[in-house]
N, C-alpha and C. Protein backbone atom coordinates (compact mmCIF):
# COMPACT_ATOMS: atom_id res chain seq x y z
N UNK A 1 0.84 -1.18 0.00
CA UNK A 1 0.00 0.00 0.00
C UNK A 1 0.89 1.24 0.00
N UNK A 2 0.56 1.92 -1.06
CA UNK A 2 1.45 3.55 -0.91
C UNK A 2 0.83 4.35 0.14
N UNK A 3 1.75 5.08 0.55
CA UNK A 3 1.96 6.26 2.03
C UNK A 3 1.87 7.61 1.34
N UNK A 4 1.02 8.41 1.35
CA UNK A 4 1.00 9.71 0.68
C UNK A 4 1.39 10.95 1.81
N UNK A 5 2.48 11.44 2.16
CA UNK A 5 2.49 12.48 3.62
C UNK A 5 2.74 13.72 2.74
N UNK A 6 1.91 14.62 3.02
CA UNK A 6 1.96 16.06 2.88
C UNK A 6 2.01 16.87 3.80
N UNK A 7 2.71 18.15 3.75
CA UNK A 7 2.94 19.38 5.22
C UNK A 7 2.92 20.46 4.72
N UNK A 8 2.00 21.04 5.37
CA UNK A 8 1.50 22.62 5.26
C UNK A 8 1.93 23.39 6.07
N UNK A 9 2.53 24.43 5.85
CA UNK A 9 2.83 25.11 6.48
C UNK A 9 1.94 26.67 6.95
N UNK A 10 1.50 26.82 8.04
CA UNK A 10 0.61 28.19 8.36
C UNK A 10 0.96 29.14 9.38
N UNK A 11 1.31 30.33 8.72
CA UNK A 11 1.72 31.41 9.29
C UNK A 11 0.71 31.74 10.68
N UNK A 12 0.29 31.29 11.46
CA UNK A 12 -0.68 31.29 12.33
C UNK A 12 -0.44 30.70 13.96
N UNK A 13 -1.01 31.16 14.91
CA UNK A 13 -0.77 30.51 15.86
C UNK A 13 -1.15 29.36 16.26
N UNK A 14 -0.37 28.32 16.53
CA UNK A 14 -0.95 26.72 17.05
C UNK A 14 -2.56 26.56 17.53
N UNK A 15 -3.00 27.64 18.20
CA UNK A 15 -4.02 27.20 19.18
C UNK A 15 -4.96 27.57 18.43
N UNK A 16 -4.63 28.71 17.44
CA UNK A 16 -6.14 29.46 16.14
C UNK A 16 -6.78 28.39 15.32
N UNK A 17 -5.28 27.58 15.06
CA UNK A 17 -5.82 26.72 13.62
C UNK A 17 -5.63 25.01 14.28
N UNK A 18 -5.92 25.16 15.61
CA UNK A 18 -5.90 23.82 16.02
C UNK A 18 -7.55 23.80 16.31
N UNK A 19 -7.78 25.11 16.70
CA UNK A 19 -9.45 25.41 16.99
C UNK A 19 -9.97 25.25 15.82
N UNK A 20 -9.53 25.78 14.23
CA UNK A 20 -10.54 25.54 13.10
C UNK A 20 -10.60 24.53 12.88
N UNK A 21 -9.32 23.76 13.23
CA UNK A 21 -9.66 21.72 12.35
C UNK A 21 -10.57 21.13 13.32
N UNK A 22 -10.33 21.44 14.57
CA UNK A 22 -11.39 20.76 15.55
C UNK A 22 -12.90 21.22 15.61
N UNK A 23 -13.26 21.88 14.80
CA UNK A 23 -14.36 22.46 14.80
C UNK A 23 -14.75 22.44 13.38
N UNK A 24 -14.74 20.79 13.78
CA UNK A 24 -15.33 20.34 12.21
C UNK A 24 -16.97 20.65 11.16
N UNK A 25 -17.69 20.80 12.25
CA UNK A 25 -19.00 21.56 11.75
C UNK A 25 -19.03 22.84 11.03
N UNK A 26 -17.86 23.18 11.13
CA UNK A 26 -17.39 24.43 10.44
C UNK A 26 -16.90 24.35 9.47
N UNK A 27 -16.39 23.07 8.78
CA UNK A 27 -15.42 22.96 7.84
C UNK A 27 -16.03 23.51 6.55
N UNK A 28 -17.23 23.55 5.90
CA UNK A 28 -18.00 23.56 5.16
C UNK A 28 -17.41 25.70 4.80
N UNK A 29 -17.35 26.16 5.82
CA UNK A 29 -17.22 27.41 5.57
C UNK A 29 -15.87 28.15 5.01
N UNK A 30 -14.95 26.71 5.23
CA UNK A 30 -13.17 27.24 4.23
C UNK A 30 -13.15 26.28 3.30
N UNK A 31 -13.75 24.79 3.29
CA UNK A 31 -13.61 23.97 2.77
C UNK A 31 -14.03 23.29 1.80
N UNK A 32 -14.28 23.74 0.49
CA UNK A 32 -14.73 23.77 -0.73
C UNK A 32 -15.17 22.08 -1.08
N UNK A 33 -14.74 20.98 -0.58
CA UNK A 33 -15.31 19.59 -0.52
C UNK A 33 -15.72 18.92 0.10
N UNK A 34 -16.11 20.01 1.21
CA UNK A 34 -17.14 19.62 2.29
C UNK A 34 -18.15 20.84 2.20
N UNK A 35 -19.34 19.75 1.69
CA UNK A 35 -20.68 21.32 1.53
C UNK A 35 -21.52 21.22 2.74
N UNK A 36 -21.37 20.56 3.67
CA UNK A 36 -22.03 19.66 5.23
C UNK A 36 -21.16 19.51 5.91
N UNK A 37 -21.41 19.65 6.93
CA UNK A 37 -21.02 18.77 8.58
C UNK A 37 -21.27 19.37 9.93
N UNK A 38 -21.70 18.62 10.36
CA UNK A 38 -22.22 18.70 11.80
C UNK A 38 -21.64 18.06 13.21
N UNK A 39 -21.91 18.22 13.61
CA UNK A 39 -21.07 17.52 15.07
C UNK A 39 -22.62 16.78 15.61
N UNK A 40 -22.71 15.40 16.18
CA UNK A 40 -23.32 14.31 16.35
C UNK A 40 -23.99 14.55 17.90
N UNK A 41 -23.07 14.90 19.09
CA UNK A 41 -23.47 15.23 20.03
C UNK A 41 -23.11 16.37 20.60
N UNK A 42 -24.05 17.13 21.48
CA UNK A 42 -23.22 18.25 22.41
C UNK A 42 -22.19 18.08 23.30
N UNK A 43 -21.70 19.40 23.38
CA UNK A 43 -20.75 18.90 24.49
C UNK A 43 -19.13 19.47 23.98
N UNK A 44 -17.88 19.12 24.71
CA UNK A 44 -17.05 19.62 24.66
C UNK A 44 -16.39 19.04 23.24
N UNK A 45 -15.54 19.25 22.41
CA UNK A 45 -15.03 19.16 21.27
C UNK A 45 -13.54 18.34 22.12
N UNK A 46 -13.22 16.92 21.68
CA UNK A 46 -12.32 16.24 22.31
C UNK A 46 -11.89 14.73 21.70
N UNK A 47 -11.11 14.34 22.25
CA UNK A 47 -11.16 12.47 22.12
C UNK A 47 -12.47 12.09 21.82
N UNK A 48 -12.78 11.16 20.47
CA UNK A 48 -13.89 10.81 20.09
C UNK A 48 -14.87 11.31 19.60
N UNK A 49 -14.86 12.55 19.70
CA UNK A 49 -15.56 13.53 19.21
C UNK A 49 -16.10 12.97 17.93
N UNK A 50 -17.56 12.94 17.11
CA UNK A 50 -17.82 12.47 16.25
C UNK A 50 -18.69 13.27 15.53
N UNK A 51 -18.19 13.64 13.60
CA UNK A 51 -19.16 14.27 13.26
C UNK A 51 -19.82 13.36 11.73
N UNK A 52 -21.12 13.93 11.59
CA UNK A 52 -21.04 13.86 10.08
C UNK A 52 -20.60 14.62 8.86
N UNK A 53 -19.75 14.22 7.74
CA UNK A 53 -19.80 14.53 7.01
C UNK A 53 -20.14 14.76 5.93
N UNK A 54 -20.17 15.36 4.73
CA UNK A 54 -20.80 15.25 3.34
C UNK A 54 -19.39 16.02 2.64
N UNK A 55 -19.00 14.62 1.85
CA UNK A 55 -17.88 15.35 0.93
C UNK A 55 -17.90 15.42 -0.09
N UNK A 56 -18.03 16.09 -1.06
CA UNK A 56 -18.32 16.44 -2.43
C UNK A 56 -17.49 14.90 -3.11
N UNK A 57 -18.76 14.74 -3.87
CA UNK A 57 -18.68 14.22 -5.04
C UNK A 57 -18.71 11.98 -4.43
N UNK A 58 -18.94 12.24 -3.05
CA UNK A 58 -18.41 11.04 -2.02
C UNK A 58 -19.95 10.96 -1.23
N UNK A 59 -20.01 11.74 -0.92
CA UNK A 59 -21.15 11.16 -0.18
C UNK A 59 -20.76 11.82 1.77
N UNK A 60 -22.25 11.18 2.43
CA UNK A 60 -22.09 11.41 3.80
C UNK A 60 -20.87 10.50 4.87
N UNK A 61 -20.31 10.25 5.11
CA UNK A 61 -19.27 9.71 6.08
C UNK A 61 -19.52 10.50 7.67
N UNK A 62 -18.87 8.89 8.61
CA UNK A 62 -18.59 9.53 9.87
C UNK A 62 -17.47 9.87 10.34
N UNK A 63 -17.39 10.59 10.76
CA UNK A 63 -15.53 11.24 11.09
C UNK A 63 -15.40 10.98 12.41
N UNK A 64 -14.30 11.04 12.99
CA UNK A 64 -14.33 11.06 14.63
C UNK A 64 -12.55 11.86 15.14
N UNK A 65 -12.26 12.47 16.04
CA UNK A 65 -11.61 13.20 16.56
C UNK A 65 -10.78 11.92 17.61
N UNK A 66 -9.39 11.45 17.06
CA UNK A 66 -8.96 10.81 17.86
C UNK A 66 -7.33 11.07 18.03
N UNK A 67 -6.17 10.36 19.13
CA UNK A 67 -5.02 10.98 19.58
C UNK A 67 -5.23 12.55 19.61
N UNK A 68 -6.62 12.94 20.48
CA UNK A 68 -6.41 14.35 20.80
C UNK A 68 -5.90 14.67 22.25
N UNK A 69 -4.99 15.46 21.86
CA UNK A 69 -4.15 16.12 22.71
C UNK A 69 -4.03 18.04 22.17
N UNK A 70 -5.15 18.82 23.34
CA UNK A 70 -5.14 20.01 22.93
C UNK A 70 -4.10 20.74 22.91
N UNK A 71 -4.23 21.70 21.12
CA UNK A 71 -2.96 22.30 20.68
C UNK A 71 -1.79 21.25 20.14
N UNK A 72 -1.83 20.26 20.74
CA UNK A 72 -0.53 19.60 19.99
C UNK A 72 -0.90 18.48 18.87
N UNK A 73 -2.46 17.82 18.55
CA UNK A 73 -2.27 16.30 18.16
C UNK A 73 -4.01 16.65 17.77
N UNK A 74 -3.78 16.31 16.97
CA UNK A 74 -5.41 15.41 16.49
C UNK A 74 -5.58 14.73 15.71
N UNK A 75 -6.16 13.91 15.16
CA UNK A 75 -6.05 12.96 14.05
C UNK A 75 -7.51 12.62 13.80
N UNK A 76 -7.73 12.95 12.51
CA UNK A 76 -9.55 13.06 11.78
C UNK A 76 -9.19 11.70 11.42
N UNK A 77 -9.92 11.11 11.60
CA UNK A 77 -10.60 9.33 11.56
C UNK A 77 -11.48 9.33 10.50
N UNK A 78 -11.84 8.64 9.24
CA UNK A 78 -13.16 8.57 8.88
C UNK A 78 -13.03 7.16 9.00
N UNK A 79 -15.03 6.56 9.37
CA UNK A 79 -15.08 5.51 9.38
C UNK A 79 -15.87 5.29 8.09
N UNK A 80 -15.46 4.22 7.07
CA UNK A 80 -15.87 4.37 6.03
C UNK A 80 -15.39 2.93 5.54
N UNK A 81 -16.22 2.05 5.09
CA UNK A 81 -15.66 0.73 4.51
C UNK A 81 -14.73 0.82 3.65
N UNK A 82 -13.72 0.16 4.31
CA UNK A 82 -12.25 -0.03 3.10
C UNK A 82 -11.70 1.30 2.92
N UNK A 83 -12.03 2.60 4.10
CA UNK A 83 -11.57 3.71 4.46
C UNK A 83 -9.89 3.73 4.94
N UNK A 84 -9.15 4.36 4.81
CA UNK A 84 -7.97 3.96 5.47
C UNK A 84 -7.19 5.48 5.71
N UNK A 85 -8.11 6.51 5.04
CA UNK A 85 -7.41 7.66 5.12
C UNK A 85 -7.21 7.98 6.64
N UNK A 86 -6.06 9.30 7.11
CA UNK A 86 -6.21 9.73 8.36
C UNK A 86 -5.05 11.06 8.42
N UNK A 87 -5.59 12.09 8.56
CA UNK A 87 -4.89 13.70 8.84
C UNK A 87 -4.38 13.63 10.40
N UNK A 88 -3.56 13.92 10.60
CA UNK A 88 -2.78 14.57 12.00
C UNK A 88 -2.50 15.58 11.94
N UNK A 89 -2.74 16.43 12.99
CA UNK A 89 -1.80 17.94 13.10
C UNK A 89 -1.25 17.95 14.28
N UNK A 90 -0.28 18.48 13.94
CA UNK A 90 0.65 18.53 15.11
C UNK A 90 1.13 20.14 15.10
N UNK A 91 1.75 20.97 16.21
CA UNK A 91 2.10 22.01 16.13
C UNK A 91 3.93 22.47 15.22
N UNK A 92 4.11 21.37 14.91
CA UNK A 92 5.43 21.61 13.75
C UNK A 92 4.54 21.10 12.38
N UNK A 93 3.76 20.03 12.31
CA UNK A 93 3.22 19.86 10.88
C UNK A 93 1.92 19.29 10.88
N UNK A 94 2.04 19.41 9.75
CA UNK A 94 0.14 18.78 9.61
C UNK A 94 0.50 17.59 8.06
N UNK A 95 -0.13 16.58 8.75
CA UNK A 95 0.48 15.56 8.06
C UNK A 95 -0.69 14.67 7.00
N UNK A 96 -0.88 14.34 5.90
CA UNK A 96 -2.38 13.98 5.38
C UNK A 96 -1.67 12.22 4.91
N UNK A 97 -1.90 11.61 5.68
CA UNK A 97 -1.71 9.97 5.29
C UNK A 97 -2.66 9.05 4.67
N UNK A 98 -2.62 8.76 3.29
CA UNK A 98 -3.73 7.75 2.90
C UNK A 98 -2.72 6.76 2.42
């Protein structure tokens, strides 16, 4: 299986743009292939955290918020048959692994 790692780099502070990825119900508003998403339950934004998505041209998926560690770590999960993708950010990089 090929390893695809990409790193972005953002002139921004750790804690600004650790708040936009975790605040996935929002994504829809920078994120041109997500026209949906919502967050599943109330409550604090954390470990497990689970939303729905709708990704252009894909369909609805469930995402989930896991290795969170605030400001330093998150990693978007989708659960999706024969899914295998998974994003990390970290405060030196942001890493996109499929």
């Amino acid at each position: 299986m090929a390893i695809l790692k990409l790193t972005q780099v953002i002139h921004k502070p750790v804690e600004e743009v650790f708040h936009t990825v975790i605040d996935v119900a929002n994504f829809p508003k920078w994120n041109l292939t997500t026209p949906g998403a919502r967050k599943l339950k109330p409550g604090e934004t954390g470990e497990g955290t689970q939303f729905e998505m709708e990704i252009k041209d894909f369909g609805k998926t469930l995402q989930s918020l896991e290795e969170f560690k605030l400001n330093k770590q998150v990693r978007l999960v989708p659960h999706i048959p024969g899914g295998n993708a998974r994003d990390r950010l970290s405060p030196n990089r942001w890493s996109a692994c499929t």
